[in-house]
C-alpha atoms as a PDB file:
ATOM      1  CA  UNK A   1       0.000   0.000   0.000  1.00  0.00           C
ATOM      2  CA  UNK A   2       1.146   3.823  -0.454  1.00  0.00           C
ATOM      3  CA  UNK A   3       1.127   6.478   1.058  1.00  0.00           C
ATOM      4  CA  UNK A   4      -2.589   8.805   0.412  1.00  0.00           C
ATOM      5  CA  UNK A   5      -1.603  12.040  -1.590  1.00  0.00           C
ATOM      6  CA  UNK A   6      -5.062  14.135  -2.238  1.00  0.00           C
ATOM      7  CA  UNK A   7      -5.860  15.753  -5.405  1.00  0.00           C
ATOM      8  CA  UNK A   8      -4.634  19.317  -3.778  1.00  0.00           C
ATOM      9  CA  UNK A   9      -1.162  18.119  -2.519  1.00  0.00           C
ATOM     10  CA  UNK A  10      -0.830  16.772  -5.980  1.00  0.00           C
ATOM     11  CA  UNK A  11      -2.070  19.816  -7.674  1.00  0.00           C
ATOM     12  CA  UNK A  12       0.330  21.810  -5.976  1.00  0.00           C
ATOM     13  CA  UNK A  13       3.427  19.710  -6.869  1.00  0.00           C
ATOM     14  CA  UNK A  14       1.988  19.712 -10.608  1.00  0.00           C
ATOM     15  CA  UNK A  15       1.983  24.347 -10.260  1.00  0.00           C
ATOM     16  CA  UNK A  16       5.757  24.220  -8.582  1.00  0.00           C
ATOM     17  CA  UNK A  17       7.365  21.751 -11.253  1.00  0.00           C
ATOM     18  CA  UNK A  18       5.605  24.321 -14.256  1.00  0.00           C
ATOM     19  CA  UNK A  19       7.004  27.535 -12.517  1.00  0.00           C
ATOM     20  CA  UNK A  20      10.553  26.109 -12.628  1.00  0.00           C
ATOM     21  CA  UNK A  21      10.551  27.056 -16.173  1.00  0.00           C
ATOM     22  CA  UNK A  22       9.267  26.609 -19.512  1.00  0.00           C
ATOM     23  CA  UNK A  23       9.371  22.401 -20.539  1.00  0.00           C
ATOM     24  CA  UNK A  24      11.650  21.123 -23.051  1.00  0.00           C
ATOM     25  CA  UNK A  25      10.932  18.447 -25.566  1.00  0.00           C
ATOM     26  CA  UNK A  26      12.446  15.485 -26.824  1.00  0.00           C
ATOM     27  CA  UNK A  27      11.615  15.871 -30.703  1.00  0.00           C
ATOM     28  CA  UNK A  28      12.092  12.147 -31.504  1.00  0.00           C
ATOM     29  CA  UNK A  29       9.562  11.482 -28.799  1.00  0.00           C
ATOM     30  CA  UNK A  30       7.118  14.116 -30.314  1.00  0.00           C
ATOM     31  CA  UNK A  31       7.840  12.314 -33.721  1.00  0.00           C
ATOM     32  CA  UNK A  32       6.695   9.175 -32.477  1.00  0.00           C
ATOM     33  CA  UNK A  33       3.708  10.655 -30.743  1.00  0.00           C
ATOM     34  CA  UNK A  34       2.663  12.482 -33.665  1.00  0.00           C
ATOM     35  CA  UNK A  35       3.113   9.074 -35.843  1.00  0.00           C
ATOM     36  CA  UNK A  36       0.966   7.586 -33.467  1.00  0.00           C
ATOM     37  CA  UNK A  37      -1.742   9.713 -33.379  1.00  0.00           C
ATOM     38  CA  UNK A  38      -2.174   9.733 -37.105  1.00  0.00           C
ATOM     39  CA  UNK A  39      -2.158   6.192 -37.169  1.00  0.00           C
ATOM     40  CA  UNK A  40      -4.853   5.770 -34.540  1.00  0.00           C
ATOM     41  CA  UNK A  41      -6.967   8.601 -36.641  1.00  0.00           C
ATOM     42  CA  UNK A  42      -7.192   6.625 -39.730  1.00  0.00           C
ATOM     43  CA  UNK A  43      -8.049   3.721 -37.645  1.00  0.00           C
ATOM     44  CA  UNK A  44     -10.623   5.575 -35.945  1.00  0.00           C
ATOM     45  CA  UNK A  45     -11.387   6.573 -40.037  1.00  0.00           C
ATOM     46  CA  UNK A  46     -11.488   3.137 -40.768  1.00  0.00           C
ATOM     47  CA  UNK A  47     -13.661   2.386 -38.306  1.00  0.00           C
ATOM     48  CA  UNK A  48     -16.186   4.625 -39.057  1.00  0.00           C
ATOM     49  CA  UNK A  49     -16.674   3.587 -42.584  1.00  0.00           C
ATOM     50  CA  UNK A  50     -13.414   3.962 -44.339  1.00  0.00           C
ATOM     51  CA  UNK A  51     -11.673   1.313 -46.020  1.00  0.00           C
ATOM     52  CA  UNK A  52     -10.741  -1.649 -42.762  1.00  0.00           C
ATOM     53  CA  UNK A  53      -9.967  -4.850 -42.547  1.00  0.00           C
ATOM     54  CA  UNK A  54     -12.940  -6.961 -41.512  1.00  0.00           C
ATOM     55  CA  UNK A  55     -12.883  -8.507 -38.198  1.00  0.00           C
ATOM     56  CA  UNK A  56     -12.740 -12.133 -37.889  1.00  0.00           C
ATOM     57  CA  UNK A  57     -15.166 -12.181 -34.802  1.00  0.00           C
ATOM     58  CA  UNK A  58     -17.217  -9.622 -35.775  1.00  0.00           C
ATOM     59  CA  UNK A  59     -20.017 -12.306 -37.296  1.00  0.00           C
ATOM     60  CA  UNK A  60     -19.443 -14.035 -34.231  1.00  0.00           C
ATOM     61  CA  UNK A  61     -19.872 -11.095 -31.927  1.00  0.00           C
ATOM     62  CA  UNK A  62     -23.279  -9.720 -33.808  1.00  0.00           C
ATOM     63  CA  UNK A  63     -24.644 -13.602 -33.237  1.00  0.00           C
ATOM     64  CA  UNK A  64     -23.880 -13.571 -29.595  1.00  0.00           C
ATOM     65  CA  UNK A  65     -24.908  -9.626 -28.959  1.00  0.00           C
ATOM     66  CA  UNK A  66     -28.307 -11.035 -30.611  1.00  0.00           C
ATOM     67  CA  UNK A  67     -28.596 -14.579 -28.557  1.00  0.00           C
ATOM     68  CA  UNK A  68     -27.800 -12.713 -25.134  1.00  0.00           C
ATOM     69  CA  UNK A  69     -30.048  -9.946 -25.969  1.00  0.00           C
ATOM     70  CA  UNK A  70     -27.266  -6.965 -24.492  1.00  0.00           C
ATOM     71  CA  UNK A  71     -24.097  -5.802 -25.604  1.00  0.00           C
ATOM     72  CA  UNK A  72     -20.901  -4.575 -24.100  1.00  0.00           C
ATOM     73  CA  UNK A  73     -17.400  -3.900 -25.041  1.00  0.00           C
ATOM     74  CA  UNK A  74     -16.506  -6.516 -22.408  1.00  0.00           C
ATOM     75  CA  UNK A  75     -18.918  -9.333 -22.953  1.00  0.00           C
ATOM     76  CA  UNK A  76     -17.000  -9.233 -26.631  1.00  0.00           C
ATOM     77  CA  UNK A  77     -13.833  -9.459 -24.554  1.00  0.00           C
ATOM     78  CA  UNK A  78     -14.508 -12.030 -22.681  1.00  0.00           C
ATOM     79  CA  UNK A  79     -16.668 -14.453 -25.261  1.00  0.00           C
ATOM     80  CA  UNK A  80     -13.563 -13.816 -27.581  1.00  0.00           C
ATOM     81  CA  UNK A  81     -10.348 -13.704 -25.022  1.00  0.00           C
ATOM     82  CA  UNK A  82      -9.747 -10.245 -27.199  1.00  0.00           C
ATOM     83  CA  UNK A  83      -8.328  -6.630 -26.215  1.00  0.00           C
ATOM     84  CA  UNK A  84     -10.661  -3.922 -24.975  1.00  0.00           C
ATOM     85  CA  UNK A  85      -9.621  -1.593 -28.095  1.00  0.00           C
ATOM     86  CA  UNK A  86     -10.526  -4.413 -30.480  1.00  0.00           C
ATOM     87  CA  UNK A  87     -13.560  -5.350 -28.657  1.00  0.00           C
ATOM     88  CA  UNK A  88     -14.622  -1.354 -28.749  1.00  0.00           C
ATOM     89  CA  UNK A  89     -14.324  -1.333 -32.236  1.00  0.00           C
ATOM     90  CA  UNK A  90     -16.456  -4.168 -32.840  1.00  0.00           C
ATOM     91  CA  UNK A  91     -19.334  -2.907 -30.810  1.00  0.00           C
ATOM     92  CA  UNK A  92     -18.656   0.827 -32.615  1.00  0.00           C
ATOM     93  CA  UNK A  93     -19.373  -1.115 -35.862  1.00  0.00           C
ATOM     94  CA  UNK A  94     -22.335  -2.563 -34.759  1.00  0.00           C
ATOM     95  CA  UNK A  95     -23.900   0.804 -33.645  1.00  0.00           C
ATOM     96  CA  UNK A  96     -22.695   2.403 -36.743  1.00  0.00           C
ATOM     97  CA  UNK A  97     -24.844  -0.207 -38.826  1.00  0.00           C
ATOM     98  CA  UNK A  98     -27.951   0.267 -36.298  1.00  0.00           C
ATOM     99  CA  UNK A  99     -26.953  -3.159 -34.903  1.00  0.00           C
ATOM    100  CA  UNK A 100     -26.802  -1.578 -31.360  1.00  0.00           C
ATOM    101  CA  UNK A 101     -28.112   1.336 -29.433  1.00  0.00           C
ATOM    102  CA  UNK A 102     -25.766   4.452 -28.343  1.00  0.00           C
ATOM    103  CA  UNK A 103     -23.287   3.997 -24.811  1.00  0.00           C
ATOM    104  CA  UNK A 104     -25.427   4.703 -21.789  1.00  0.00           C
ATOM    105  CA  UNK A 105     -22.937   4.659 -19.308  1.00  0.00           C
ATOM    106  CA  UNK A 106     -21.872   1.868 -17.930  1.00  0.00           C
ATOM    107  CA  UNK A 107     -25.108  -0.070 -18.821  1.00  0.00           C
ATOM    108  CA  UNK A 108     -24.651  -2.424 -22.044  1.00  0.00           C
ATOM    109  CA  UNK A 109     -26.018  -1.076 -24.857  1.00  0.00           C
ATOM    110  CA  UNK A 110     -29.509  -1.647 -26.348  1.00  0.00           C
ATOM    111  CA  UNK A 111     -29.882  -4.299 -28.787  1.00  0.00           C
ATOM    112  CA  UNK A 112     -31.513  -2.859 -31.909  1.00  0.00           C
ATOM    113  CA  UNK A 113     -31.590  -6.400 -33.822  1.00  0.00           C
ATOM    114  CA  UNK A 114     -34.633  -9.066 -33.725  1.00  0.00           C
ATOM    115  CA  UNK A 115     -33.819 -12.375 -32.359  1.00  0.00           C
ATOM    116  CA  UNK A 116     -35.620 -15.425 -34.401  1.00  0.00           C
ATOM    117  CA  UNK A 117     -34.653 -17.144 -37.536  1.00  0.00           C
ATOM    118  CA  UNK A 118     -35.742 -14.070 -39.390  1.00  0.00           C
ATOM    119  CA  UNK A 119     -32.920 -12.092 -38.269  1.00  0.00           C
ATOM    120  CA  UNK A 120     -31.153  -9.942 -40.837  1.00  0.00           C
ATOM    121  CA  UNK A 121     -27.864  -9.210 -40.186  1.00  0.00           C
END
């Protein structure tokens, strides 16, 4: 266990290490960040319609969103022993095609599809 340190104390250390003068950056490091952040936009881009490779559980995932009758970013990781970021995107794609209702905190997310052998998805 460690030692408590409240939001104030720790505000306070954050105001005395910014008045010791202005910060200097590593540009490699702000290369790499910058790469990053590009890449993870034209994922995000991908994601929401853009050209993306299709995800092998995402059939899977739309069946078992539809048999449970609920959907959450971790019931996908869990049924599928997959990553929370992968898992997110497979429950954004289902809510982009009107598979699933909107995030409503932390209750899973409405499930838009019918259940049945008449199913379309």
């Amino acid at each position: 266990h460690g030692a408590y340190v409240s939001d104030i104390e720790v505000q306070r250390v954050v105001n005395f290490i910014k008045r010791q003068g202005a910060p200097q950056y590593d540009s490699e490091i702000l290369e790499i960040c910058e790469k990053a952040l590009e890449e993870e936009n034209s994922s995000s881009m991908s994601a929401a319609g853009g050209v993306s490779e299709y995800d092998e559980f995402y059939d899977r995932a739309v069946q078992l969103v539809r048999d449970k009758g609920q959907a959450s970013t971790s019931m996908i990781q869990r049924a599928f022993r997959i990553g929370y970021n992968r898992a997110a995107r497979i429950i954004d794609v289902m809510e982009q095609e009107g598979l699933v209702g909107p995030m409503d905190g932390v209750k899973p997310r409405e499930v838009l599809i019918r259940t049945g052998t008449d199913a379309d998805f």
